[in-house]
N, C-alpha and C. Protein backbone atom coordinates (compact mmCIF):
# COMPACT_ATOMS: atom_id res chain seq x y z
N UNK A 1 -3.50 7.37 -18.35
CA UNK A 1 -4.09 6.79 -17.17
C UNK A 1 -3.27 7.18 -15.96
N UNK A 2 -4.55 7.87 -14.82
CA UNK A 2 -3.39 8.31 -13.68
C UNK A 2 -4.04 6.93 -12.61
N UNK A 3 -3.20 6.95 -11.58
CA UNK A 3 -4.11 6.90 -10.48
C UNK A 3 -3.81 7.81 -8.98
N UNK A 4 -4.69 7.64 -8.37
CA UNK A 4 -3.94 9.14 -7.06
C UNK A 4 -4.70 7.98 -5.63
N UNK A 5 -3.77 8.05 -4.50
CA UNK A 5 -3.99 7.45 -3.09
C UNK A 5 -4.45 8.45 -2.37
N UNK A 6 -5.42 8.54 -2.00
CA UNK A 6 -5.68 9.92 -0.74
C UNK A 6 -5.78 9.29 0.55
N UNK A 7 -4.92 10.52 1.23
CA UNK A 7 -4.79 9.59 2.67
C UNK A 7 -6.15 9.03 3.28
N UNK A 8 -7.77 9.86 3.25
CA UNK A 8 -8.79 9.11 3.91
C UNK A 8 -9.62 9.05 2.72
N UNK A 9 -9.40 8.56 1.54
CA UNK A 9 -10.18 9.05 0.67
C UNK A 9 -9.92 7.40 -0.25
N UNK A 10 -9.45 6.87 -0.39
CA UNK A 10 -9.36 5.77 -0.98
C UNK A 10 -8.03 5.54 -2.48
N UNK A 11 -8.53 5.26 -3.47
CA UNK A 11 -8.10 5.38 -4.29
C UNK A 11 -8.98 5.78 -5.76
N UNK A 12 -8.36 6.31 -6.89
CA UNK A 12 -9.18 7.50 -7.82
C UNK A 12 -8.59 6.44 -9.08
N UNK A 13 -8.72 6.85 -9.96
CA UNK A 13 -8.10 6.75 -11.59
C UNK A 13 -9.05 7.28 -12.13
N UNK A 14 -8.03 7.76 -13.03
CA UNK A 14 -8.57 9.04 -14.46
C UNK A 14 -7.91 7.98 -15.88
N UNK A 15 -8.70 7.90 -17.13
CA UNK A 15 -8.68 7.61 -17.96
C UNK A 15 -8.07 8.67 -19.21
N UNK A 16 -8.63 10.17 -18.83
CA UNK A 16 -8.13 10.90 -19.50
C UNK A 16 -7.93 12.04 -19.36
N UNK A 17 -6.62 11.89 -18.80
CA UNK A 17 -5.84 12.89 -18.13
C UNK A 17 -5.78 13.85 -17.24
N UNK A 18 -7.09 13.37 -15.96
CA UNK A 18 -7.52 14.17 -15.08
C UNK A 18 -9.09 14.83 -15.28
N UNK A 19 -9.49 14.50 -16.28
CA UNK A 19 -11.20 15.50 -16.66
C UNK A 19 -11.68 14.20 -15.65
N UNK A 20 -12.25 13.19 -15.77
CA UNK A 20 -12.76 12.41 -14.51
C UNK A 20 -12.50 11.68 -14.05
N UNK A 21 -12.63 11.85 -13.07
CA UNK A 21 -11.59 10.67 -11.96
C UNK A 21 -12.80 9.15 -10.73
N UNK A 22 -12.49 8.25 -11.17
CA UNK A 22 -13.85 7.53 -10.53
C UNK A 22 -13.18 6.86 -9.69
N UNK A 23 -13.56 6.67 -8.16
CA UNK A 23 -13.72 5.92 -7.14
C UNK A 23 -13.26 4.38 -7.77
N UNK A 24 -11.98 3.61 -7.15
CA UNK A 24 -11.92 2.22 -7.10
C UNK A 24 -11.68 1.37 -6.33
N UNK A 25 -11.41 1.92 -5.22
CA UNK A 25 -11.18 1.38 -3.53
C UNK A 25 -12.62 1.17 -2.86
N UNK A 26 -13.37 1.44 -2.91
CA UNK A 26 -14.48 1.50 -2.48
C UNK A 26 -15.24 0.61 -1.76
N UNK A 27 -14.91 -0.52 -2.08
CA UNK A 27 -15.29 -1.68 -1.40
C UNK A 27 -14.67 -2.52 -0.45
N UNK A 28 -13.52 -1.70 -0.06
CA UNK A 28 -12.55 -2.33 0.66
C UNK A 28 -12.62 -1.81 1.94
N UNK A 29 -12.15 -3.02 3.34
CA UNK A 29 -12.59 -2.03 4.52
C UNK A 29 -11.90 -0.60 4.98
N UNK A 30 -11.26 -0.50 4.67
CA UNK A 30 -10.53 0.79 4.46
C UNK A 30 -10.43 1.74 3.75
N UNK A 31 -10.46 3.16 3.72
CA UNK A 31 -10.17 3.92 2.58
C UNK A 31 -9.03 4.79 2.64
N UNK A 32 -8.24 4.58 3.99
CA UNK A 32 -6.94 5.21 4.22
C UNK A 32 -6.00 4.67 2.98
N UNK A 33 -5.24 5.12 2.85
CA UNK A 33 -4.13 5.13 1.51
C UNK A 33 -2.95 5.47 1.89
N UNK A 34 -2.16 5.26 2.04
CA UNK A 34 -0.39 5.35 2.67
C UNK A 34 0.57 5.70 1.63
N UNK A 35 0.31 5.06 0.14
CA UNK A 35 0.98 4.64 -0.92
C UNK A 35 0.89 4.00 -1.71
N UNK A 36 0.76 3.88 -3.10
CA UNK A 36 0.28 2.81 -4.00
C UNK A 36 1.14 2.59 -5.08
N UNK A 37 1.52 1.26 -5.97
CA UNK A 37 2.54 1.49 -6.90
C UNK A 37 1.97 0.63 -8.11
N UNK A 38 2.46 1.06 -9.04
CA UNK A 38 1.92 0.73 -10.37
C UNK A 38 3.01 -0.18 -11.37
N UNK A 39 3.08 -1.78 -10.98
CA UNK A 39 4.00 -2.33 -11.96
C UNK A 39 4.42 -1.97 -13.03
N UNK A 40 5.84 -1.49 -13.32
CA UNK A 40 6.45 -0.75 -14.65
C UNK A 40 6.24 -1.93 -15.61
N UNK A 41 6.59 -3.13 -15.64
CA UNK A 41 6.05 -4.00 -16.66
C UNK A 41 4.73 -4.67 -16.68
N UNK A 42 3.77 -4.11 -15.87
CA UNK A 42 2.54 -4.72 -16.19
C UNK A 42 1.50 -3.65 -15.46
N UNK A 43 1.14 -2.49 -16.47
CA UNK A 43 0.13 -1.31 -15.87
C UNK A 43 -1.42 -2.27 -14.64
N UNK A 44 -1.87 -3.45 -15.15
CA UNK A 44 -2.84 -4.18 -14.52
C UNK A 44 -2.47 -4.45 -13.18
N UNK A 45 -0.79 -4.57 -12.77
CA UNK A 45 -1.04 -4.73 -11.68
C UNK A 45 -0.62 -3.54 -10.51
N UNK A 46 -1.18 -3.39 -9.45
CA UNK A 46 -1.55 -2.20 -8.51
C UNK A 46 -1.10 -3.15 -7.37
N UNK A 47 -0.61 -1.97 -6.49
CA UNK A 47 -0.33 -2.75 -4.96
C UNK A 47 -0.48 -0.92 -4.07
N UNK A 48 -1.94 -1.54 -3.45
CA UNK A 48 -1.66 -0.31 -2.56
C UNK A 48 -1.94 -0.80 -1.14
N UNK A 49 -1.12 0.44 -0.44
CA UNK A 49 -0.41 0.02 1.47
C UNK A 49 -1.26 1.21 1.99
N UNK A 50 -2.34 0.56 2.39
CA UNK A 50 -3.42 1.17 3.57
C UNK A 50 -2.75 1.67 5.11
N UNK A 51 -3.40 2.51 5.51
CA UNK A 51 -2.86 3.44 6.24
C UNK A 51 -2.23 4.78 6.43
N UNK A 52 -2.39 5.83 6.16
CA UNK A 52 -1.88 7.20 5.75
C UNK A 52 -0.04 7.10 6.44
N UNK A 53 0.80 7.62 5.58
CA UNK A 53 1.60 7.23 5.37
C UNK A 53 2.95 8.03 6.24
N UNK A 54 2.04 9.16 6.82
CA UNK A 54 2.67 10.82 7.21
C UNK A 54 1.71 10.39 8.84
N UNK A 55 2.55 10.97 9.69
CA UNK A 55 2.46 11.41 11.10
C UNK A 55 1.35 12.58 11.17
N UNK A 56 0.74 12.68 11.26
CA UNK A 56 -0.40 13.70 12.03
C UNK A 56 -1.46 13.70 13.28
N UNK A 57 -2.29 14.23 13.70
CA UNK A 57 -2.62 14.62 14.86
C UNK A 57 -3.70 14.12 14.76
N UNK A 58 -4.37 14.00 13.08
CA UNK A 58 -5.81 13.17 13.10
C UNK A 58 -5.51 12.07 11.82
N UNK A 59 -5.40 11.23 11.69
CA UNK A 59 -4.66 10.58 10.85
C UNK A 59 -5.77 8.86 10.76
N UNK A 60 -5.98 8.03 10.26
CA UNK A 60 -6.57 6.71 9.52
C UNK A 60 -5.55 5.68 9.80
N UNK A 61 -5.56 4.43 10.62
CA UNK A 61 -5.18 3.60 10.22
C UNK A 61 -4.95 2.72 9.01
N UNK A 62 -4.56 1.57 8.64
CA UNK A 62 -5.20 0.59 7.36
C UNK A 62 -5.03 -0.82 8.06
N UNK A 63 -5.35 -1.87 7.12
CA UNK A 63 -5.26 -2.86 7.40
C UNK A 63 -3.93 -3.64 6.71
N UNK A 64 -3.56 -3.05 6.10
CA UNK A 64 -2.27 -4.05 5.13
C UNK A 64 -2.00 -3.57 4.04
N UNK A 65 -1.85 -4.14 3.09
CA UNK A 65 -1.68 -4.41 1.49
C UNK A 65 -2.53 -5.19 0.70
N UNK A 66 -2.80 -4.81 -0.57
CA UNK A 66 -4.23 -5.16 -1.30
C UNK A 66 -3.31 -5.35 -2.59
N UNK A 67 -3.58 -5.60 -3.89
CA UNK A 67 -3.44 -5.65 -5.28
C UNK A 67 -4.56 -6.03 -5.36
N UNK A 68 -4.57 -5.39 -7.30
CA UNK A 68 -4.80 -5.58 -8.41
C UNK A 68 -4.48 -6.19 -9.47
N UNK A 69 -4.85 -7.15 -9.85
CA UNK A 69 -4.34 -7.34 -11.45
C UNK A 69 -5.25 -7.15 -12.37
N UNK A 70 -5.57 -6.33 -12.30
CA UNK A 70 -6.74 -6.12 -13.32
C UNK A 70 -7.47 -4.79 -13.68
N UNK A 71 -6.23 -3.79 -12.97
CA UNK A 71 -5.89 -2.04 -13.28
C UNK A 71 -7.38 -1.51 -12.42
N UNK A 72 -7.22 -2.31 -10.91
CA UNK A 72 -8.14 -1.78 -9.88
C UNK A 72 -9.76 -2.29 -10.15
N UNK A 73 -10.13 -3.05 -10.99
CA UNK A 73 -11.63 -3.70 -11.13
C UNK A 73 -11.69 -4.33 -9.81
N UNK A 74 -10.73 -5.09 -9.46
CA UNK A 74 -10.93 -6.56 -8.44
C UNK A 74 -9.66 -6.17 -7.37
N UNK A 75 -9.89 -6.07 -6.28
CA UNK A 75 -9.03 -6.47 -5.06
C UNK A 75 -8.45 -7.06 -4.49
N UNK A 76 -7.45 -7.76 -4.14
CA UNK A 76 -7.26 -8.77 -2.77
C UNK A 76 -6.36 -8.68 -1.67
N UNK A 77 -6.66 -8.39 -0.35
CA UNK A 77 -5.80 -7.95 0.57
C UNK A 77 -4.45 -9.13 0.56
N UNK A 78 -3.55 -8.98 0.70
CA UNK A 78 -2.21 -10.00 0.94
C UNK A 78 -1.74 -10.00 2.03
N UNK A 79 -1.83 -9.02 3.13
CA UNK A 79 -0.62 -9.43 4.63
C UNK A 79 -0.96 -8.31 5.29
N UNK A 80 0.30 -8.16 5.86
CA UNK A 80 0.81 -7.34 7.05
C UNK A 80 -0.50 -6.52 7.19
N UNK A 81 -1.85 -7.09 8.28
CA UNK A 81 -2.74 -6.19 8.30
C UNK A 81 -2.57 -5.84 9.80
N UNK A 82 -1.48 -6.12 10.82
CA UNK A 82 -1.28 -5.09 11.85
C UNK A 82 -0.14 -3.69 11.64
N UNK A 83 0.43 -3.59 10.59
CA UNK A 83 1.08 -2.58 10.09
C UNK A 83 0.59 -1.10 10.55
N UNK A 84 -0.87 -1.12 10.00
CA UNK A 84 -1.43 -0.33 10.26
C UNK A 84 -1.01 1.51 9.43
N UNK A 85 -0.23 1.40 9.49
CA UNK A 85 0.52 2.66 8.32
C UNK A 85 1.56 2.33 7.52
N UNK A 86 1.23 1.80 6.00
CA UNK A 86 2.19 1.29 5.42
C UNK A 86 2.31 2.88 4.43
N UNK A 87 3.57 3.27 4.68
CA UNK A 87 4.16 4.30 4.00
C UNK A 87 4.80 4.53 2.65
N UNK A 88 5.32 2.89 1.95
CA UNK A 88 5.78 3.08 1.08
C UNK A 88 6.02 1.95 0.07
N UNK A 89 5.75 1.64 -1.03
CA UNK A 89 5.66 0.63 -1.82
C UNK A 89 6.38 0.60 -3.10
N UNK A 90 7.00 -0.03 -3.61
CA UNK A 90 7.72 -0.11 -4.96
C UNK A 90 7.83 -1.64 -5.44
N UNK A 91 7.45 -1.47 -6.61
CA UNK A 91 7.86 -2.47 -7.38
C UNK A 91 8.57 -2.58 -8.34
N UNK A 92 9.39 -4.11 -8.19
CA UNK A 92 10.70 -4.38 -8.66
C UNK A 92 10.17 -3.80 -10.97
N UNK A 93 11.08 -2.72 -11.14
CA UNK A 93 10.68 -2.50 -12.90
C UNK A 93 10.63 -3.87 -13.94
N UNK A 94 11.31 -4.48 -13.25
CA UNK A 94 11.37 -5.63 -14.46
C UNK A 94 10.31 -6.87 -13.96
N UNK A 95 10.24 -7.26 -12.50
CA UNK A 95 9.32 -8.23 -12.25
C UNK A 95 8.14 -7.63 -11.48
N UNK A 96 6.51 -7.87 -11.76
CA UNK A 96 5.68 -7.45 -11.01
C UNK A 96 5.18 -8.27 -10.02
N UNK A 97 5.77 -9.49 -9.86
CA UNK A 97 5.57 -10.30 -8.58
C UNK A 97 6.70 -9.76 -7.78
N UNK A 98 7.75 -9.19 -7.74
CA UNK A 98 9.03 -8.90 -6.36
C UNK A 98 8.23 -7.20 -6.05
N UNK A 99 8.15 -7.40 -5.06
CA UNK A 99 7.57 -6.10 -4.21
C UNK A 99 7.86 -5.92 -2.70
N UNK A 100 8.58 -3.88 -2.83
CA UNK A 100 9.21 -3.82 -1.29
C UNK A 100 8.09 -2.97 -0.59
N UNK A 101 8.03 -3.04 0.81
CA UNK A 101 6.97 -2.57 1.33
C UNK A 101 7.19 -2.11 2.48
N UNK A 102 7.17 -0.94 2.78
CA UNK A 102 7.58 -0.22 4.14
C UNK A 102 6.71 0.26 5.32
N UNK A 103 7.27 -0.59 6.27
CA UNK A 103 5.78 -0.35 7.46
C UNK A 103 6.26 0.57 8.48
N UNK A 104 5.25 1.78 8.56
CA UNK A 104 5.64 2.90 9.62
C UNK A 104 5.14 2.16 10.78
N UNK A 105 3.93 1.46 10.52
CA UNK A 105 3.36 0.95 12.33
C UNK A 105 2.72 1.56 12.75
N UNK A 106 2.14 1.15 14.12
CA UNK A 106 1.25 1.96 14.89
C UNK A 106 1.87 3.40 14.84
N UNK A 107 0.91 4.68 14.78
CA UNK A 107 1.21 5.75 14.70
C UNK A 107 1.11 6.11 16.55
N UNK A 108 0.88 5.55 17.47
CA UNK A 108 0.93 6.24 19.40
C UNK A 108 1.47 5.09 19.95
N UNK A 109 1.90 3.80 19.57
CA UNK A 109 2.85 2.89 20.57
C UNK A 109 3.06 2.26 19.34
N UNK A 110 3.80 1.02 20.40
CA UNK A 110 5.01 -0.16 19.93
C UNK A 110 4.43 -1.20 18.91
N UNK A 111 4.67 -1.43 18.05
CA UNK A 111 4.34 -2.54 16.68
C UNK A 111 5.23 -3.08 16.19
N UNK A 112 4.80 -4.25 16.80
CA UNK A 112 6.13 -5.60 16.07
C UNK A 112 5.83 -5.82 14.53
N UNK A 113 5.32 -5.24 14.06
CA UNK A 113 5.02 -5.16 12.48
C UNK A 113 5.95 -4.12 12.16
N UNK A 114 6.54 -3.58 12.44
CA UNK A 114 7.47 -2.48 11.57
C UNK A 114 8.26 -2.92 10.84
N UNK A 115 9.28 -1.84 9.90
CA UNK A 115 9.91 -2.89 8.84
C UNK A 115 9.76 -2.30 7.26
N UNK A 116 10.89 -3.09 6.80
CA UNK A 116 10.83 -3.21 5.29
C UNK A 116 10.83 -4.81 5.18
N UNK A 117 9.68 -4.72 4.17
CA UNK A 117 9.50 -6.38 3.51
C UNK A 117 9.78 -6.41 2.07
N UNK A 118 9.68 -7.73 1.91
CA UNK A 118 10.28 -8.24 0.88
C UNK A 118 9.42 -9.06 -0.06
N UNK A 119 8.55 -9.30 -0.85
CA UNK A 119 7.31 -10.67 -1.48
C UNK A 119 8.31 -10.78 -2.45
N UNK A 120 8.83 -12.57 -2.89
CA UNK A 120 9.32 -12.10 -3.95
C UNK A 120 8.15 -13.20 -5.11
N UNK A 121 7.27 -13.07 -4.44
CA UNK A 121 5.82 -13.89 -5.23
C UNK A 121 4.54 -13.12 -5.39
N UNK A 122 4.76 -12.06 -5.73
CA UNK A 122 3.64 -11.26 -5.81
C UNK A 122 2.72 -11.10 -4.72
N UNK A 123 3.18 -11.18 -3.56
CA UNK A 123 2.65 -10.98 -1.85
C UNK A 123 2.08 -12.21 -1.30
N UNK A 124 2.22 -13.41 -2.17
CA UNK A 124 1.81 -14.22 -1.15
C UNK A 124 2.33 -14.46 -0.04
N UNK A 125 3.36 -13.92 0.61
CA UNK A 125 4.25 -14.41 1.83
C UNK A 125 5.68 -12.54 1.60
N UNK A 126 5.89 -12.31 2.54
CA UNK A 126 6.23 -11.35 2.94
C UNK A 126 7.52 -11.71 3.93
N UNK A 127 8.89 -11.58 3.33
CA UNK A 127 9.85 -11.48 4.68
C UNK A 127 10.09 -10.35 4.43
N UNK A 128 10.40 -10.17 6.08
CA UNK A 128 11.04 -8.85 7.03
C UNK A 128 12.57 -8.70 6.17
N UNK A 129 13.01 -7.45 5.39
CA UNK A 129 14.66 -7.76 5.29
C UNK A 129 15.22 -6.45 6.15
N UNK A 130 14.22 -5.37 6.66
CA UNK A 130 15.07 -4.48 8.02
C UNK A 130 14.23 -4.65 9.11
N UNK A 131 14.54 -4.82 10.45
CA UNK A 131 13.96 -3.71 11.27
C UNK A 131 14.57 -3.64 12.45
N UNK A 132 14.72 -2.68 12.91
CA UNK A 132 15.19 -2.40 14.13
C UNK A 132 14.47 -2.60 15.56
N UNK A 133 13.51 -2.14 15.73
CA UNK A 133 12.69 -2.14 16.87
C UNK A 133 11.34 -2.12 16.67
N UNK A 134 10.56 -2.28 17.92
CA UNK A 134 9.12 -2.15 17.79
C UNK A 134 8.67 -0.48 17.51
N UNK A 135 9.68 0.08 18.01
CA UNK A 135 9.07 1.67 18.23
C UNK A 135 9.88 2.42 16.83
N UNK A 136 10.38 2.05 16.32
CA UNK A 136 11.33 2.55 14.52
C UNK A 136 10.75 2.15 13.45
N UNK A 137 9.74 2.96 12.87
CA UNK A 137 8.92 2.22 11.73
C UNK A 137 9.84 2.97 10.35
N UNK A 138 9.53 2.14 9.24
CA UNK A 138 10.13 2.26 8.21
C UNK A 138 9.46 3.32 7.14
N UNK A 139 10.16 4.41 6.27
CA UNK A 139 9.23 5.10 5.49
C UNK A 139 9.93 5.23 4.05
């Protein structure tokens, strides 16, 4: 089982080993993709950070952060939906509720959303543990 984030394209999973790959983002208001991570102790749960994740000239906002527990059937957005380009996501290998989350921010001005966060409840609540400025987003 793969899964792949495309920056305007949503999110994919393949069952076997790349021969077909089906649409699972689809219903979400967004289909920008920044980054997505796949709990090492629990494949069901998914956390992907909307917003393309890379600087370019024509580029997708997002709205936040979404999970899965249920290996992408079901959705639910969790936070930071002025982020707007969340670049980078990991989850803690041993717990799939602690999750770090890195916000690039508005990609042409200032966003007090920038930052690395911290959930240590599976995203219900999100602290800030860097940031420097409005204009220094995190990747």
């Amino acid at each position: 089982m793969f899964y792949v984030g495309v920056n305007n394209g949503g999110v994919w999973k393949t069952t076997d080993y790349g021969l077909v790959w089906k649409p699972i983002f689809d219903d979400q208001p967004t289909g920008s993709v920044g980054d997505l991570a796949v709990a090492p102790s629990n494949p069901n749960v998914i956390y992907v950070g909307s917003g393309e994740g890379v600087q370019r000239p024509d580029l997708s906002t997002g709205d936040g952060i979404y999970k899965s527990t249920d290996a992408g059937k079901t959705w639910r957005h969790l936070g930071l939906r002025d982020g707007q380009q969340i670049s980078g996501v990991i989850v803690d290998p041993r717990d799939e509720n602690r999750v770090f989350v890195a916000v690039l921010g508005h990609p042409y001005g200032p966003n007090a959303e920038r930052g690395v966060y911290r959930s240590p409840n599976a995203g219900q609540t999100f602290e800030r543990v860097f940031y420097r400025d409005e204009t220094t987003g995190s990747s």
